[in-house]
C-alpha atoms as a PDB file:
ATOM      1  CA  UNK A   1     -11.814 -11.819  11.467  1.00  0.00           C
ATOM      2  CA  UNK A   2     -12.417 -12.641   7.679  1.00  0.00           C
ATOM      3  CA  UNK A   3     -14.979  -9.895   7.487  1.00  0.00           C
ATOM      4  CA  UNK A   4     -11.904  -7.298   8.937  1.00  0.00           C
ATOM      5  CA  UNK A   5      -9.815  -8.757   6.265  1.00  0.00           C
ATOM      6  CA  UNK A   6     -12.035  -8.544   3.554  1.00  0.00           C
ATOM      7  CA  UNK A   7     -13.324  -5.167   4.589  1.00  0.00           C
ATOM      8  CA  UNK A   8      -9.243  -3.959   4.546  1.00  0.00           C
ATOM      9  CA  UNK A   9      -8.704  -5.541   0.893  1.00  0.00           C
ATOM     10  CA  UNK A  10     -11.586  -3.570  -0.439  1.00  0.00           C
ATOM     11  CA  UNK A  11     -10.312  -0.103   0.996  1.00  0.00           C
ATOM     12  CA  UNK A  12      -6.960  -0.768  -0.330  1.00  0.00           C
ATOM     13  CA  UNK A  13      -8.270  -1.539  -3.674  1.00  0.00           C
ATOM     14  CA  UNK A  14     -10.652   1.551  -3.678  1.00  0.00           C
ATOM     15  CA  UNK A  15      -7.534   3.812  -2.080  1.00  0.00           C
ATOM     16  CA  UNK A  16      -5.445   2.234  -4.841  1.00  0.00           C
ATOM     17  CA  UNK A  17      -8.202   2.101  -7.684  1.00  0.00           C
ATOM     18  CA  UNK A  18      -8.744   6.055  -7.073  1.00  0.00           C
ATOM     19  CA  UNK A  19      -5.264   6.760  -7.121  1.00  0.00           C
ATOM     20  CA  UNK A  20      -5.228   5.509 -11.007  1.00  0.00           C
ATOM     21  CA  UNK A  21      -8.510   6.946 -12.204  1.00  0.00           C
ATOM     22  CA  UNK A  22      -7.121  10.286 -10.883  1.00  0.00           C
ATOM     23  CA  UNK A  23      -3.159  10.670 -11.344  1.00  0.00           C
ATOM     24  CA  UNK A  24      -2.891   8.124 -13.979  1.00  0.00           C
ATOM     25  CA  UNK A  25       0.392   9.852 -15.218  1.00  0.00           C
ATOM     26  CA  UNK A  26       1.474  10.023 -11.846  1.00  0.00           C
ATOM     27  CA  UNK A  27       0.974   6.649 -11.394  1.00  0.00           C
ATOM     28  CA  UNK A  28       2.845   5.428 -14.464  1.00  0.00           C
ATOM     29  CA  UNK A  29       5.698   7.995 -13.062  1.00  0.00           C
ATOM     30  CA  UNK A  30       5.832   6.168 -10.035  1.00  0.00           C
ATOM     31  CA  UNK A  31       5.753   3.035 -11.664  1.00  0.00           C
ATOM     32  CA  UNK A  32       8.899   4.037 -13.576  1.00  0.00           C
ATOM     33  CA  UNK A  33      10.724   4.665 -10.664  1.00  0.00           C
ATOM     34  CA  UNK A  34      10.418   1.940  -8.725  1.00  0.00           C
ATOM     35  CA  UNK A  35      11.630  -0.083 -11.866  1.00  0.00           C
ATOM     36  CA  UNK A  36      15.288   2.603 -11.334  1.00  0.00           C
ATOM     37  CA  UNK A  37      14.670   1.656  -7.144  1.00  0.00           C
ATOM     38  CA  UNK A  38      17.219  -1.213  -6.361  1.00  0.00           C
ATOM     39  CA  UNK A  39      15.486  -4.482  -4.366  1.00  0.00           C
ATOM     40  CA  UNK A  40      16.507  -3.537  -1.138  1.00  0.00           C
ATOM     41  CA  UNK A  41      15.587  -0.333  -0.904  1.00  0.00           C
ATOM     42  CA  UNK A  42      11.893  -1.672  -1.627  1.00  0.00           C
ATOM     43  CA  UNK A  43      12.412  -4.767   0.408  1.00  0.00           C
ATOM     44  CA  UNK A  44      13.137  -2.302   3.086  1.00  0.00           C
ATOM     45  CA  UNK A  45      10.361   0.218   2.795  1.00  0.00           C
ATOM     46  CA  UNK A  46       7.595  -2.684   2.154  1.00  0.00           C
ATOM     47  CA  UNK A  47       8.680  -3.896   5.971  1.00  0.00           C
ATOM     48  CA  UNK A  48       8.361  -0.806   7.173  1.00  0.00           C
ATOM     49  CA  UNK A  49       5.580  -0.160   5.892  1.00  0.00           C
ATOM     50  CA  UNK A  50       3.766  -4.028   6.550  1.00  0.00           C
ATOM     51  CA  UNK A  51       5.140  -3.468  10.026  1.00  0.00           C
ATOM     52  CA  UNK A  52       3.454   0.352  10.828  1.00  0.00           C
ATOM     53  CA  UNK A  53       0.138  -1.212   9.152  1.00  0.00           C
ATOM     54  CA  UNK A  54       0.548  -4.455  11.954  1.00  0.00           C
ATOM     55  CA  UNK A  55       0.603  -1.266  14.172  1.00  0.00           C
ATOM     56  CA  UNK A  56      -2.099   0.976  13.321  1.00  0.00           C
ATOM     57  CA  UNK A  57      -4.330  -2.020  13.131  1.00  0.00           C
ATOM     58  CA  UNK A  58      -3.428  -3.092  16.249  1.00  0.00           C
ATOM     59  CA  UNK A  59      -3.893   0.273  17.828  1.00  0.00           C
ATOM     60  CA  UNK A  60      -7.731   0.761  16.798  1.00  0.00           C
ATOM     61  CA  UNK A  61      -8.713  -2.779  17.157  1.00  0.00           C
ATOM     62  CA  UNK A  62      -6.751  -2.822  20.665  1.00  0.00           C
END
């Protein structure tokens, strides 16, 4: 269970980490944005997006 864990931090920070070294302007784009985005809408699209995660894992570990 900590090794699944551990294993899904490191792809997140390599999908993440890649996303930077190769859209950096993108990123800093993006970045701007959300600062415009009001909390809700983010509150919002984190959940969603936590709760589709909770789902996909489930789905190939299942």
């Amino acid at each position: 269970m900590v090794t699944d864990f551990l294993l899904a931090l490191a792809l997140v920070l390599f999908i993440e980490g890649t996303l930077y070294a190769l859209f950096p302007d993108g990123m800093k784009r993006m970045m701007i944005s959300v600062l415009d985005t009001p909390s809700h809408t983010l509150r919002i699209f984190g959940l969603v997006v936590s709760v589709l995660g909770v789902f996909f894992v489930w789905l190939l570990r299942g």
